[in-house]
N, C-alpha and C. Protein backbone atom coordinates (compact mmCIF):
# COMPACT_ATOMS: atom_id res chain seq x y z
N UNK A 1 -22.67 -18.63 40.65
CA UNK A 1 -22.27 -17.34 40.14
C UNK A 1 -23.12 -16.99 38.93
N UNK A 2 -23.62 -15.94 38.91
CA UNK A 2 -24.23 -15.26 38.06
C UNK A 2 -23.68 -14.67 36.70
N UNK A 3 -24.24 -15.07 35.65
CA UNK A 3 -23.55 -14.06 34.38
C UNK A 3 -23.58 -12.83 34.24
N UNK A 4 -22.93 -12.50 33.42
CA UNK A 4 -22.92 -10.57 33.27
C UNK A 4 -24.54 -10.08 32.72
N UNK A 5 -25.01 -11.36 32.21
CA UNK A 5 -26.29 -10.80 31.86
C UNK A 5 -27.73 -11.46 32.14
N UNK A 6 -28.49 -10.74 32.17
CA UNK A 6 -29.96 -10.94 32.98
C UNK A 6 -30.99 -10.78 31.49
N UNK A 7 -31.27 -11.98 31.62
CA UNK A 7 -32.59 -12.14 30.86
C UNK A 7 -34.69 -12.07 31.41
N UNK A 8 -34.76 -11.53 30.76
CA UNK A 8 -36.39 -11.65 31.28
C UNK A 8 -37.72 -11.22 30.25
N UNK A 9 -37.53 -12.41 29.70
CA UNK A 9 -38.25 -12.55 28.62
C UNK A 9 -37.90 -12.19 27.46
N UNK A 10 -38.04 -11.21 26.59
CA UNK A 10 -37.30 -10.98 25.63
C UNK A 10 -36.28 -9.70 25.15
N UNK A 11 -36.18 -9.45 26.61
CA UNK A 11 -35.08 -8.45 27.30
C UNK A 11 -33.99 -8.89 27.71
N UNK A 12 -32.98 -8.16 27.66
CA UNK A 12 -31.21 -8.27 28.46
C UNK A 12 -31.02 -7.27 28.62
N UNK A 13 -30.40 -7.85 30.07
CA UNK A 13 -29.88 -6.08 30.71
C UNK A 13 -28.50 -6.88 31.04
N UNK A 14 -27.69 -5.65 31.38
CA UNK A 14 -26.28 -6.07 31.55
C UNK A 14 -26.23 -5.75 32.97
N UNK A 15 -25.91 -6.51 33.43
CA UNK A 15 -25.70 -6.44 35.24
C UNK A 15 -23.91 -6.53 35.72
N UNK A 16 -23.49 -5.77 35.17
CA UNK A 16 -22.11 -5.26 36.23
C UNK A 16 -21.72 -4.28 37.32
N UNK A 17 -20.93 -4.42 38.24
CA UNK A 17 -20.71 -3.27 38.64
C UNK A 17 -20.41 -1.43 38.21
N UNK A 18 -20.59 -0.91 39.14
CA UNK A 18 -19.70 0.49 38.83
C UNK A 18 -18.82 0.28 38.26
N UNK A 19 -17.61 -0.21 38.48
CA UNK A 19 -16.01 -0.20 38.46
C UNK A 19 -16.66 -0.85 36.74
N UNK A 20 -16.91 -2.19 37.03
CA UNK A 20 -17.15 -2.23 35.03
C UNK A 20 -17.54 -1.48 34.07
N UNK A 21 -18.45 -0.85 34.60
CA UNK A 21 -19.43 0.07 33.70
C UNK A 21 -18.91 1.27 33.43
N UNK A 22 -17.81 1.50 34.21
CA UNK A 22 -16.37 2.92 33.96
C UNK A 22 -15.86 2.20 32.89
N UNK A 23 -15.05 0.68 32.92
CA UNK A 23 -14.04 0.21 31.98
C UNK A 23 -14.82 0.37 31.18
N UNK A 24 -16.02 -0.38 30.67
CA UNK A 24 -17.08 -0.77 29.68
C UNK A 24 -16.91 0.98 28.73
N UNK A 25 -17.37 1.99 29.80
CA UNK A 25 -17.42 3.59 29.41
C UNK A 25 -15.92 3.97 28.21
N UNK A 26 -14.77 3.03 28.92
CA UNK A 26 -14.02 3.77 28.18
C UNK A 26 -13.34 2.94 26.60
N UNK A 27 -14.08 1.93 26.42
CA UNK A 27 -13.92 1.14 25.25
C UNK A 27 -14.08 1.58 23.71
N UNK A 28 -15.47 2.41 23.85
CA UNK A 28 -15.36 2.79 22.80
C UNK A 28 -14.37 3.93 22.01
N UNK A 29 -13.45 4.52 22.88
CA UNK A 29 -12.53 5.62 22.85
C UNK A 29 -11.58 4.65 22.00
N UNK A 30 -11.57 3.10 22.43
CA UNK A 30 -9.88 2.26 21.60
C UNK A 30 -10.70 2.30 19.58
N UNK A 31 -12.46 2.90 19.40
CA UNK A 31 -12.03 2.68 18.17
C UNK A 31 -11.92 3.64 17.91
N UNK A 32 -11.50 5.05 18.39
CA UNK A 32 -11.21 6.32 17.89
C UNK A 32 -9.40 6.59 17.42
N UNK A 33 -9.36 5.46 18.11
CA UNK A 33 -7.34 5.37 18.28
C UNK A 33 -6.96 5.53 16.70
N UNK A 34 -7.27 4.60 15.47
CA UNK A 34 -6.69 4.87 14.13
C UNK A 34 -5.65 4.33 14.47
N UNK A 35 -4.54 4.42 13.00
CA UNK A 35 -3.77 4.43 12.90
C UNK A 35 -3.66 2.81 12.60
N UNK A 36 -2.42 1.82 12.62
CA UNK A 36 -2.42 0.74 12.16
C UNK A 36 -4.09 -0.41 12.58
N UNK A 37 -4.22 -0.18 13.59
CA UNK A 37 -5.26 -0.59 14.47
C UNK A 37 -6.23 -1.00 13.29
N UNK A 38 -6.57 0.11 12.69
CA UNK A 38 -7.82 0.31 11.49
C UNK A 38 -7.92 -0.42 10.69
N UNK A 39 -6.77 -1.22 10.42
CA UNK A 39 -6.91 -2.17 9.50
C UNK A 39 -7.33 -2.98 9.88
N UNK A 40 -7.51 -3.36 10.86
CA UNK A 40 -8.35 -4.85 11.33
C UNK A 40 -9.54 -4.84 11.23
N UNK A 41 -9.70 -3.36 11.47
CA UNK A 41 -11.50 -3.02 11.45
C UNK A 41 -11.87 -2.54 9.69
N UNK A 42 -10.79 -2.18 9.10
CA UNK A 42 -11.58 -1.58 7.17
C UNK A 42 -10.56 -2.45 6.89
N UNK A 43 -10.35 -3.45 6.50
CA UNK A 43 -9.98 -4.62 5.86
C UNK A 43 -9.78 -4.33 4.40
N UNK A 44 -9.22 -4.93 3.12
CA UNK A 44 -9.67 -5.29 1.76
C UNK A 44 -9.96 -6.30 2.06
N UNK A 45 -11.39 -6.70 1.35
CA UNK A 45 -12.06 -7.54 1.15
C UNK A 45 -11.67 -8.51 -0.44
N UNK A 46 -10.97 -7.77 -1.38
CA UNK A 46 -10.39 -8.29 -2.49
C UNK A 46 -9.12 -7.70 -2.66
N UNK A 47 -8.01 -8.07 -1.97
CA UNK A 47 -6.76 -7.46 -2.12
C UNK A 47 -6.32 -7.61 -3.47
N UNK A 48 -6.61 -8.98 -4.46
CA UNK A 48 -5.90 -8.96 -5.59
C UNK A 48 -6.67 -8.88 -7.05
N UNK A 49 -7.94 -7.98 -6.76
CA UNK A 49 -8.52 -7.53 -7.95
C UNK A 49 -9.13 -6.02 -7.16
N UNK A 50 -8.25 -5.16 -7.53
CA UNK A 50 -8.76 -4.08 -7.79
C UNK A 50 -10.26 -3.27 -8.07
N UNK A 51 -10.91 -3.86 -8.90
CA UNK A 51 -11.80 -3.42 -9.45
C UNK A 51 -12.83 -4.11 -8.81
N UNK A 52 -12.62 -5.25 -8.03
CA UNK A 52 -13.84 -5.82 -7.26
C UNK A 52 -13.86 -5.11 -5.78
N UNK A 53 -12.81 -4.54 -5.69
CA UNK A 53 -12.51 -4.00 -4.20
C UNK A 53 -13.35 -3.01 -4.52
N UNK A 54 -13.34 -1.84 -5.73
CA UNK A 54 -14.02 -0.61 -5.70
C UNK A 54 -15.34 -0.83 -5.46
N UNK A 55 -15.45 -1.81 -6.58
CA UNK A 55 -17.32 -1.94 -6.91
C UNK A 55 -17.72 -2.72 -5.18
N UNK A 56 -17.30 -3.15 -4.17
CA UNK A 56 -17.52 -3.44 -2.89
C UNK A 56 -17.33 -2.27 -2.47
N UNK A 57 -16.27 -1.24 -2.07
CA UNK A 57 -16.57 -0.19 -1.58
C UNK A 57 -18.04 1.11 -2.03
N UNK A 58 -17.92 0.81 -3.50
CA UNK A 58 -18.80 1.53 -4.06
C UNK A 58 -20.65 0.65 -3.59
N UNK A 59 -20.70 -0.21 -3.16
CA UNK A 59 -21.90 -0.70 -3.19
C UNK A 59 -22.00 -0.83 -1.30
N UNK A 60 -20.97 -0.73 -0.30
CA UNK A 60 -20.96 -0.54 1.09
C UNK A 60 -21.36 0.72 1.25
N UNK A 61 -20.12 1.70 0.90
CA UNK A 61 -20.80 2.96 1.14
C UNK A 61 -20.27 3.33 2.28
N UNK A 62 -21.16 4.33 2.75
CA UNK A 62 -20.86 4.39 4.45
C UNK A 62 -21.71 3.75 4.91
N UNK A 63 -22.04 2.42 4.79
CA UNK A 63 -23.47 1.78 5.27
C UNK A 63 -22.57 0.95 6.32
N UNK A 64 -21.39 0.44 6.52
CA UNK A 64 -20.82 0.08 7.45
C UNK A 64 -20.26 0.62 8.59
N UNK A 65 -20.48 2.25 8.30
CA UNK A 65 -19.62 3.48 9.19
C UNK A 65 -20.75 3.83 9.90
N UNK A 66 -21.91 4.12 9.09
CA UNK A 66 -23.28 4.28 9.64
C UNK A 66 -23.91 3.43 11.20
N UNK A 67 -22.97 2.01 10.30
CA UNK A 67 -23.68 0.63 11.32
C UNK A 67 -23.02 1.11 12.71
N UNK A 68 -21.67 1.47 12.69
CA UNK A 68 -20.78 1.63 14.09
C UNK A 68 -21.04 2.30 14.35
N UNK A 69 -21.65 3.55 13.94
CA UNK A 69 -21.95 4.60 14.99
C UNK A 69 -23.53 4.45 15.36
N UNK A 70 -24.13 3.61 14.98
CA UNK A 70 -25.62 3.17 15.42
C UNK A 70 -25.18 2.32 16.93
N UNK A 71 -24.51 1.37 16.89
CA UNK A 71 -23.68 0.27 17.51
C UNK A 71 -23.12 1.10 18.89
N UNK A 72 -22.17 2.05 18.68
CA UNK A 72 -22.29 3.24 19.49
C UNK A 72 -22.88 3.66 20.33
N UNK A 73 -24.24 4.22 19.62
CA UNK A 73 -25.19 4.88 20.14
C UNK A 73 -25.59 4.15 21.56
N UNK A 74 -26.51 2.58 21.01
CA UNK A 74 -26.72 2.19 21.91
C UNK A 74 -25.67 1.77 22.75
N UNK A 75 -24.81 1.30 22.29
CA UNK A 75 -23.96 0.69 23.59
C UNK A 75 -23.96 1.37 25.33
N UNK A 76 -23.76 2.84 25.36
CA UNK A 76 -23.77 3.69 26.46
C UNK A 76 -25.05 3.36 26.87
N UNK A 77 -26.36 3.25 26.47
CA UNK A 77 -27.33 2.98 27.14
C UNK A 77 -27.54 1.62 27.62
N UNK A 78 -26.82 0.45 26.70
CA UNK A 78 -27.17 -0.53 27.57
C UNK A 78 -25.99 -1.01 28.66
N UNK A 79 -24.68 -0.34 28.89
CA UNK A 79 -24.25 -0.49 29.55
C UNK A 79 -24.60 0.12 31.22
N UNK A 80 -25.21 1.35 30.80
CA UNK A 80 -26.22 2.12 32.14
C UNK A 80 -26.92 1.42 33.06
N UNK A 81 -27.67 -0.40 31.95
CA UNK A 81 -28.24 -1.24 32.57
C UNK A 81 -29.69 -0.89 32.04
N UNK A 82 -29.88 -0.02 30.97
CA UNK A 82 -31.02 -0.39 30.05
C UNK A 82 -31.35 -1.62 29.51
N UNK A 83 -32.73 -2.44 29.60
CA UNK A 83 -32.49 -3.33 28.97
C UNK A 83 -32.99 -3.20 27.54
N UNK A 84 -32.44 -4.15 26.78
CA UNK A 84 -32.40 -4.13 25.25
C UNK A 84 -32.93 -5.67 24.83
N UNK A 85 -32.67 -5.37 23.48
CA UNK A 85 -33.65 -6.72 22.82
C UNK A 85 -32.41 -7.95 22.32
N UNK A 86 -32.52 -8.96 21.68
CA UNK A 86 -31.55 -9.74 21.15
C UNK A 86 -30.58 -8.41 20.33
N UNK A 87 -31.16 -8.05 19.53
CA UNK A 87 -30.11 -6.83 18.25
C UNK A 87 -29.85 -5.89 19.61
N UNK A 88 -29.81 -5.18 20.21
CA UNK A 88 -29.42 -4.12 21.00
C UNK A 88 -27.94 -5.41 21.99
N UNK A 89 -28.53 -6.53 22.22
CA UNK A 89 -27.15 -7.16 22.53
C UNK A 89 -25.93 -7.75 21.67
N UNK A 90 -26.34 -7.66 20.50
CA UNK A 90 -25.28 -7.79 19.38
C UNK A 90 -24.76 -6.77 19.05
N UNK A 91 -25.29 -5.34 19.06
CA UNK A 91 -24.89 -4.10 18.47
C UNK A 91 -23.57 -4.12 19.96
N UNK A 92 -23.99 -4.34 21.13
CA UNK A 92 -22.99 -4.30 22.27
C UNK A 92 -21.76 -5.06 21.80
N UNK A 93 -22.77 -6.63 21.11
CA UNK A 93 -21.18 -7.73 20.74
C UNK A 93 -20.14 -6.97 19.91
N UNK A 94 -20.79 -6.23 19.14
CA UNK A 94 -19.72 -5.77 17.93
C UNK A 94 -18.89 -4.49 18.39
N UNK A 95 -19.45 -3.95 19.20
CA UNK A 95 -18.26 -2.89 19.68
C UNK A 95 -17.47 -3.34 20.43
N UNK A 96 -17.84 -4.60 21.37
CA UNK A 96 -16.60 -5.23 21.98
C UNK A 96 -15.70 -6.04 21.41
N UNK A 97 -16.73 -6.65 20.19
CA UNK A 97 -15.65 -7.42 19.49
C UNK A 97 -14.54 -6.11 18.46
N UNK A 98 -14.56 -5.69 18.02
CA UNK A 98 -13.86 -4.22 17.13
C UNK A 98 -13.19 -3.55 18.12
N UNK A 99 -13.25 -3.38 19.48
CA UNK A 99 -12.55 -2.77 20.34
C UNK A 99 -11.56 -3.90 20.49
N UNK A 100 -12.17 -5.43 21.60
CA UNK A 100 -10.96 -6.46 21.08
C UNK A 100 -10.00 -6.67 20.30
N UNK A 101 -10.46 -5.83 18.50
CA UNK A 101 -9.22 -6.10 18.01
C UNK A 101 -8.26 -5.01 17.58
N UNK A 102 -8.81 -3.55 18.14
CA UNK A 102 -7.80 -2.60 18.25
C UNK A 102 -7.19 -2.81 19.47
N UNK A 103 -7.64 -3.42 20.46
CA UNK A 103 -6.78 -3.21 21.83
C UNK A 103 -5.56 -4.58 21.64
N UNK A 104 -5.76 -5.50 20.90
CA UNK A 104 -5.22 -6.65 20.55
C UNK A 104 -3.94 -6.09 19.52
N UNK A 105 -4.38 -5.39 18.66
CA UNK A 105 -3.07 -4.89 17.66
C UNK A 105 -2.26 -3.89 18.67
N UNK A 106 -3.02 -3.34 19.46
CA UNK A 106 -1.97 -2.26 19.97
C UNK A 106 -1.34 -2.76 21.38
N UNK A 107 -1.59 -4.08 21.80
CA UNK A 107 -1.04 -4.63 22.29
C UNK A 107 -0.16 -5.87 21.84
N UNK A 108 -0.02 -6.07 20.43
CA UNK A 108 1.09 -6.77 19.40
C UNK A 108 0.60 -8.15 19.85
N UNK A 109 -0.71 -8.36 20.05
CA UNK A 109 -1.00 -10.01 20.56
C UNK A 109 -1.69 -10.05 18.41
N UNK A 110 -1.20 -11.11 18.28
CA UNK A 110 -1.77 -11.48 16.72
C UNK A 110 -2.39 -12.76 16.83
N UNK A 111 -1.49 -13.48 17.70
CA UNK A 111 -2.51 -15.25 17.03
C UNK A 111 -3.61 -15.77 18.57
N UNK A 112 -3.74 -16.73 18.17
CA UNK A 112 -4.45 -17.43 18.82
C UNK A 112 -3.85 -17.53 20.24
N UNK A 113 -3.69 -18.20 21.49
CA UNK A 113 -3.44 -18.88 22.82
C UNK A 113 -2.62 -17.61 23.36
N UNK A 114 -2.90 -16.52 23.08
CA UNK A 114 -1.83 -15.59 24.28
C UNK A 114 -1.97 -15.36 25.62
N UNK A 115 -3.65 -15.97 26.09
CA UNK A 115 -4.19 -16.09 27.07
C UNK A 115 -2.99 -16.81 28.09
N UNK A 116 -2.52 -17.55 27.43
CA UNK A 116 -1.93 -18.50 28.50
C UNK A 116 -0.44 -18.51 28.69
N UNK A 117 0.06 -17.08 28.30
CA UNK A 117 1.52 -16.72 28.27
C UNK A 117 0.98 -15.47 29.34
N UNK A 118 -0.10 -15.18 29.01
CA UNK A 118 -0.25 -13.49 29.53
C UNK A 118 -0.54 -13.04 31.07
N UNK A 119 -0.06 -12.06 31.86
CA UNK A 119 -0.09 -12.41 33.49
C UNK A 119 -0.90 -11.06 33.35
N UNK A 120 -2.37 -11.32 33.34
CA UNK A 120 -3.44 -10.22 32.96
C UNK A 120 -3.38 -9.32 34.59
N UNK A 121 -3.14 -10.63 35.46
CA UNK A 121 -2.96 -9.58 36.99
C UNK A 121 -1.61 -8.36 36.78
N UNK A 122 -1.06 -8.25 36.15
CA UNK A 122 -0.05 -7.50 36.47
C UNK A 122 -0.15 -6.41 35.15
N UNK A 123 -1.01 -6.93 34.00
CA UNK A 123 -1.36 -5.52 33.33
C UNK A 123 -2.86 -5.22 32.77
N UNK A 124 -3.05 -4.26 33.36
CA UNK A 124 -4.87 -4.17 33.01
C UNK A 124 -4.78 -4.30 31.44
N UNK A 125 -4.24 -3.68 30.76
CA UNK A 125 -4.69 -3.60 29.10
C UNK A 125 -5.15 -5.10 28.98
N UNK A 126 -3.94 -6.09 29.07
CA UNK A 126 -4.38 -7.34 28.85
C UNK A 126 -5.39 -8.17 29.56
N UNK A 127 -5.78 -7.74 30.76
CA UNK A 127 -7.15 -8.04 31.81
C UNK A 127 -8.39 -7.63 31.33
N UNK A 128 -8.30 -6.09 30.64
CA UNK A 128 -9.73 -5.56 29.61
C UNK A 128 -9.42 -6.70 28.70
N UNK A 129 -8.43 -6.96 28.07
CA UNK A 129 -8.77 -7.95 26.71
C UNK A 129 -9.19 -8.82 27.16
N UNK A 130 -8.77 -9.76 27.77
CA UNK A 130 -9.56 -10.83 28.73
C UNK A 130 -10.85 -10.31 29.31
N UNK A 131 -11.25 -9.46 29.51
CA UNK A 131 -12.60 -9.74 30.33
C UNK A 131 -13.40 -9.21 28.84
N UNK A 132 -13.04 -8.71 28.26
CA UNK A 132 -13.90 -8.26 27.21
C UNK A 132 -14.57 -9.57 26.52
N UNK A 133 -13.00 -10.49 26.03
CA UNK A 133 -13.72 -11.71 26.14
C UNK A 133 -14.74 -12.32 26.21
N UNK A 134 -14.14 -12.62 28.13
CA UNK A 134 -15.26 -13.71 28.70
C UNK A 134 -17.31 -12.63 28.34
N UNK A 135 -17.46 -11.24 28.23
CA UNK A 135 -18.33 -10.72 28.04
C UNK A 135 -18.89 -11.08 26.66
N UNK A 136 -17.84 -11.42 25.40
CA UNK A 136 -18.43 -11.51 24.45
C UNK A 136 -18.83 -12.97 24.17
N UNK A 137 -18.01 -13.91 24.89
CA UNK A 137 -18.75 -15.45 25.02
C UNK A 137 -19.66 -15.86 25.81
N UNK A 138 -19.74 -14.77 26.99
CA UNK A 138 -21.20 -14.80 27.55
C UNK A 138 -22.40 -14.52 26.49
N UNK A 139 -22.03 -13.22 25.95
CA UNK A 139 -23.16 -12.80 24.94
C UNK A 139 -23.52 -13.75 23.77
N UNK A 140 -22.68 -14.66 23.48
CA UNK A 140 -23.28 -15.14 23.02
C UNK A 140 -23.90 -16.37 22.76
N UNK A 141 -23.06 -16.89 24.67
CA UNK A 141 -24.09 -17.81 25.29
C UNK A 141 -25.91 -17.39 25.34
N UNK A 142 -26.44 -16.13 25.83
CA UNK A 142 -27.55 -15.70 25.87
C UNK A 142 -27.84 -15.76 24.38
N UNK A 143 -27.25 -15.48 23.52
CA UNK A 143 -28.05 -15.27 22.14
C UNK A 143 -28.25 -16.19 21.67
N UNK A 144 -27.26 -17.01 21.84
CA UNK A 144 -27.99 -18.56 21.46
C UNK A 144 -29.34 -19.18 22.09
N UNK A 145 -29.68 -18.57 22.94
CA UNK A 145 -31.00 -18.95 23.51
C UNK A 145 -31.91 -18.72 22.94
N UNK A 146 -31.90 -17.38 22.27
CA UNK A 146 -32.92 -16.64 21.25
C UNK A 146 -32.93 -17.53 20.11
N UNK A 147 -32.20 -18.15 19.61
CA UNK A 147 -32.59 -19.26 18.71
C UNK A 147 -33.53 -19.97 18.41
């Protein structure tokens, strides 16, 4: 069996079906959701000094808001089956990983092993979380190659 992804030289292309490349299509919509979700994704980074939290916000910027919608950008093209470079397959990792954890809060899964309580055949939400997954430990089976 073949992985989700195809290497050839210092290219990756993502090789899924139709039917994936619809789910894949509608992922980035879970980081438009807001609302509690967001916190997983804009964090405090210094909850108990104030003033280190600002001077971090003040020195981020929108340089992290910037990054996701770069991350974005490409994603739709390399899911089309464009191929991309090592960074064009990480910019993919990070929208799946940030989608993972809005679809994870809004499905009230918090810790570790839910995999193995969860009957993913009987509800897709939890089957995207799972396959999103196994896509992002593939990815970074391949990226470790680039090493």
């Amino acid at each position: 069996m073949s992985g989700p992804f195809v290497v050839a030289g210092d290219q990756i292309r993502l090789s899924v079906g139709v039917g994936e490349q619809t789910a894949l299509r509608s992922v980035p919509a879970l980081l438009d959701v807001g609302g509690e979700s967001q916190g997983r994704l804009d964090y405090t980074t210094h909850p108990d000094d104030p003033s280190a939290e600002a001077r971090y916000r003040d020195l981020i910027g929108e340089d992290l808001t910037e990054l996701r919608r770069a991350d974005r950008r490409v994603f739709d093209e390399f899911i089309a089956g464009e191929p991309g470079s090592p960074e064009i397959l990480e910019a993919f990792m990070r929208v799946i990983g940030e989608s993972r954890l809005v679809l994870a809060d809004l499905l009230g899964i918090e810790d570790d092993g839910w995999e193995s309580e969860a009957d993913m055949r009987s509800d897709p939400e939890l089957a995207l979380l799972g396959w999103l997954g196994y896509l992002q430990d593939a990815a970074v089976e391949v990226l470790s190659d680039f090493l």
